[in-house]
Protein backbone atom coordinates (compact mmCIF):
# COMPACT_ATOMS: atom_id res chain seq x y z
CA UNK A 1 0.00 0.00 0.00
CA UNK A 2 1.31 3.41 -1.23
CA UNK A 3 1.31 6.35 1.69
CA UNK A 4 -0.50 9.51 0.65
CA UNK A 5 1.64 12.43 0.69
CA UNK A 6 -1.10 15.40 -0.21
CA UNK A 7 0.31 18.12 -2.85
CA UNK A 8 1.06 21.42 -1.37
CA UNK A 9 -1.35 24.16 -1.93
CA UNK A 10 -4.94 22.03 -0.89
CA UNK A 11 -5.70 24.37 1.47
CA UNK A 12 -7.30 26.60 -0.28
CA UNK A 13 -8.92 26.22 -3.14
CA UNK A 14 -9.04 27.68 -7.12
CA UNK A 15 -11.91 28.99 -6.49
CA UNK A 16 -11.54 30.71 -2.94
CA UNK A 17 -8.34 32.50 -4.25
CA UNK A 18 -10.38 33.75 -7.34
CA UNK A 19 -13.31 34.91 -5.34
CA UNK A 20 -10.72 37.22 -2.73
CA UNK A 21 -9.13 38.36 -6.43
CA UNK A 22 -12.52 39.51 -7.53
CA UNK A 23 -13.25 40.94 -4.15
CA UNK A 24 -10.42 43.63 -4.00
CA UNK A 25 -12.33 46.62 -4.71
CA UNK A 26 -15.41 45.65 -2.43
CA UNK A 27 -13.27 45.08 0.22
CA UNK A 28 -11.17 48.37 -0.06
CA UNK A 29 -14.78 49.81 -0.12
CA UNK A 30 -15.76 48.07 2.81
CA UNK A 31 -12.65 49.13 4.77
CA UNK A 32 -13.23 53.06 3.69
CA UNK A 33 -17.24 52.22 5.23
CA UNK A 34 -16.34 51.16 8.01
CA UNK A 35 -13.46 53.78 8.81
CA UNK A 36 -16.24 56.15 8.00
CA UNK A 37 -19.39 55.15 10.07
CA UNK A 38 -16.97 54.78 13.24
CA UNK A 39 -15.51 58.01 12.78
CA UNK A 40 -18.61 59.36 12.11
CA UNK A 41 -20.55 57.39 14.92
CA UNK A 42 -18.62 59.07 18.14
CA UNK A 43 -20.24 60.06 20.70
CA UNK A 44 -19.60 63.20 22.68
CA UNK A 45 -17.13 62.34 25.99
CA UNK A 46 -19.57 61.76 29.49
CA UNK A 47 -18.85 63.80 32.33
CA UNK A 48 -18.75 61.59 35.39
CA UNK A 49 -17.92 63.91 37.77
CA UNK A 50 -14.32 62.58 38.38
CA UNK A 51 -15.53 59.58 40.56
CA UNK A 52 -13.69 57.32 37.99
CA UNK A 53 -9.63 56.46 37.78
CA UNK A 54 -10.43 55.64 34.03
CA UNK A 55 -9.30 58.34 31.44
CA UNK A 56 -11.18 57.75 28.45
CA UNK A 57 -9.34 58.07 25.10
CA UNK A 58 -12.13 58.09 22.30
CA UNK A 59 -9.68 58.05 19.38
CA UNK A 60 -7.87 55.03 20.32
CA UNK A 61 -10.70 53.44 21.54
CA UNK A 62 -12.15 54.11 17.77
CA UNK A 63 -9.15 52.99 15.79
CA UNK A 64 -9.34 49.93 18.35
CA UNK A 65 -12.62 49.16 16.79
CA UNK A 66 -11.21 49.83 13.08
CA UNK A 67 -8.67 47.25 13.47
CA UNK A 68 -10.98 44.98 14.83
CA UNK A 69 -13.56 45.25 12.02
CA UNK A 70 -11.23 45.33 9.08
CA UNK A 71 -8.67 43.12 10.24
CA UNK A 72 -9.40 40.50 7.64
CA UNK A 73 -10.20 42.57 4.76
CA UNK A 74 -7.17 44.16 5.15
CA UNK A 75 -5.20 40.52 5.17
CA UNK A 76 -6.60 39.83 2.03
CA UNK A 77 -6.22 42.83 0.21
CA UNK A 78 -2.62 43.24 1.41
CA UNK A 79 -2.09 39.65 0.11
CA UNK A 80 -3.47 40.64 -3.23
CA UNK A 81 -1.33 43.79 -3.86
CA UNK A 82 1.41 41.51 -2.85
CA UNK A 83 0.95 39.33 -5.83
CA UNK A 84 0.39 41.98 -7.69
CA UNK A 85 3.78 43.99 -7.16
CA UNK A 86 5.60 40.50 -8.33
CA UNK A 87 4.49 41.57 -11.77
CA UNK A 88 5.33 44.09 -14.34
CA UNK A 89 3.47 47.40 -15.13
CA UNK A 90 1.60 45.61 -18.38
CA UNK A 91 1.10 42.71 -16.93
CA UNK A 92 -0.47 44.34 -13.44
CA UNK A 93 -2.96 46.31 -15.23
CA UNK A 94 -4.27 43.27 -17.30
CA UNK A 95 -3.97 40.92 -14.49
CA UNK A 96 -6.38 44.18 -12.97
CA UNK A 97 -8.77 44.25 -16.23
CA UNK A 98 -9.24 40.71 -16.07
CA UNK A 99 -9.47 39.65 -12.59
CA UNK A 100 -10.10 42.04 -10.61
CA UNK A 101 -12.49 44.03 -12.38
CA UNK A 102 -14.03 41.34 -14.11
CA UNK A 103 -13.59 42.59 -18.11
CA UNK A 104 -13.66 39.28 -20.12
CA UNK A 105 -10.19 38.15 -21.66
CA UNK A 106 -10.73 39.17 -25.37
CA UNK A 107 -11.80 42.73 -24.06
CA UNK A 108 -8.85 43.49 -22.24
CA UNK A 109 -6.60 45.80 -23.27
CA UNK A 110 -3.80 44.72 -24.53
CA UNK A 111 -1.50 43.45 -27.97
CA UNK A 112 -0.78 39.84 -26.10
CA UNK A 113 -2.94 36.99 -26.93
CA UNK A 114 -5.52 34.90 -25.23
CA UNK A 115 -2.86 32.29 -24.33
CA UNK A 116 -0.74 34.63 -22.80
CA UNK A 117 -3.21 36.58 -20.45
CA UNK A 118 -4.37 32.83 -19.58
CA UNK A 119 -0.59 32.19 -18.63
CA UNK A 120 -0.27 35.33 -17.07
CA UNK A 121 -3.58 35.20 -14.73
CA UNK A 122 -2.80 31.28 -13.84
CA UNK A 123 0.42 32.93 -12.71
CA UNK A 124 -0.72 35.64 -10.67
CA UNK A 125 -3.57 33.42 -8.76
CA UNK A 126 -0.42 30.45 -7.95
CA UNK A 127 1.39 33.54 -5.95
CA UNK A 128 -1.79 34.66 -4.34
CA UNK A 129 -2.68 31.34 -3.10
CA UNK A 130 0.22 31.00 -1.86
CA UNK A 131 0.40 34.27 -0.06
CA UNK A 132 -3.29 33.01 1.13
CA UNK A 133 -1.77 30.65 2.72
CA UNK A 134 0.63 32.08 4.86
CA UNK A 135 -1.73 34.20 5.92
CA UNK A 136 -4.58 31.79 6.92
């Protein structure tokens, strides 16, 4: 009987890498939401008459909350402009036509063919699952 030795890279799949790809801009969006309706939700400091020892410090206690709420949206997005900056300038902005922003392959713009943006986005999803991966 032959021992199973599992190939690296089955912890995440195809598709879970391609669905944080296409996610990017929602989740910057998200993030800049968030910031927003925190900042925007403060409340006014309560006066308490100095009875308490506790010095209340509403702007760390908001970016506290930031962090909190966008901690994994910001993992992912990070992990996708990682694998991003491994590529060139031409390559980057049709790795952001096609993936990202969902335009199909033979609307992109560019002079390479279909082949090539195939090789090139089969490329750029290998490095984000693998930066996936070290981060979950």
């Amino acid at each position: 009987m032959r021992n199973y030795i599992p190939k690296k890279g089955t912890t995440i799949s195809r598709r879970q890498v391609l669905e944080v790809a296409r996610s990017y801009y929602s989740d910057l969006n998200k993030i800049k939401q968030i910031e927003n309706s925190l900042i925007m939700a403060t409340s006014k400091p309560e006066a308490d008459g100095g009875r308490s020892f506790y010095v209340s410090d509403p702007t760390y206690n908001i970016a506290q909350q930031i962090e909190k709420h966008t901690a994994v949206l910001r993992s992912r997005t990070d992990a996708v402009e990682r694998a991003l900056h491994k590529f060139d300038k031409d390559k980057q902005e049709i790795i952001k036509q096609n993936i990202l922003k969902g335009t199909k392959i033979i609307y992109c713009n560019t002079t390479l063919s279909e082949r090539s943006v195939q090789r090139i986005r089969d490329g750029f999803l290998s490095l984000l699952e693998i930066e996936l991966e070290n981060i979950f």
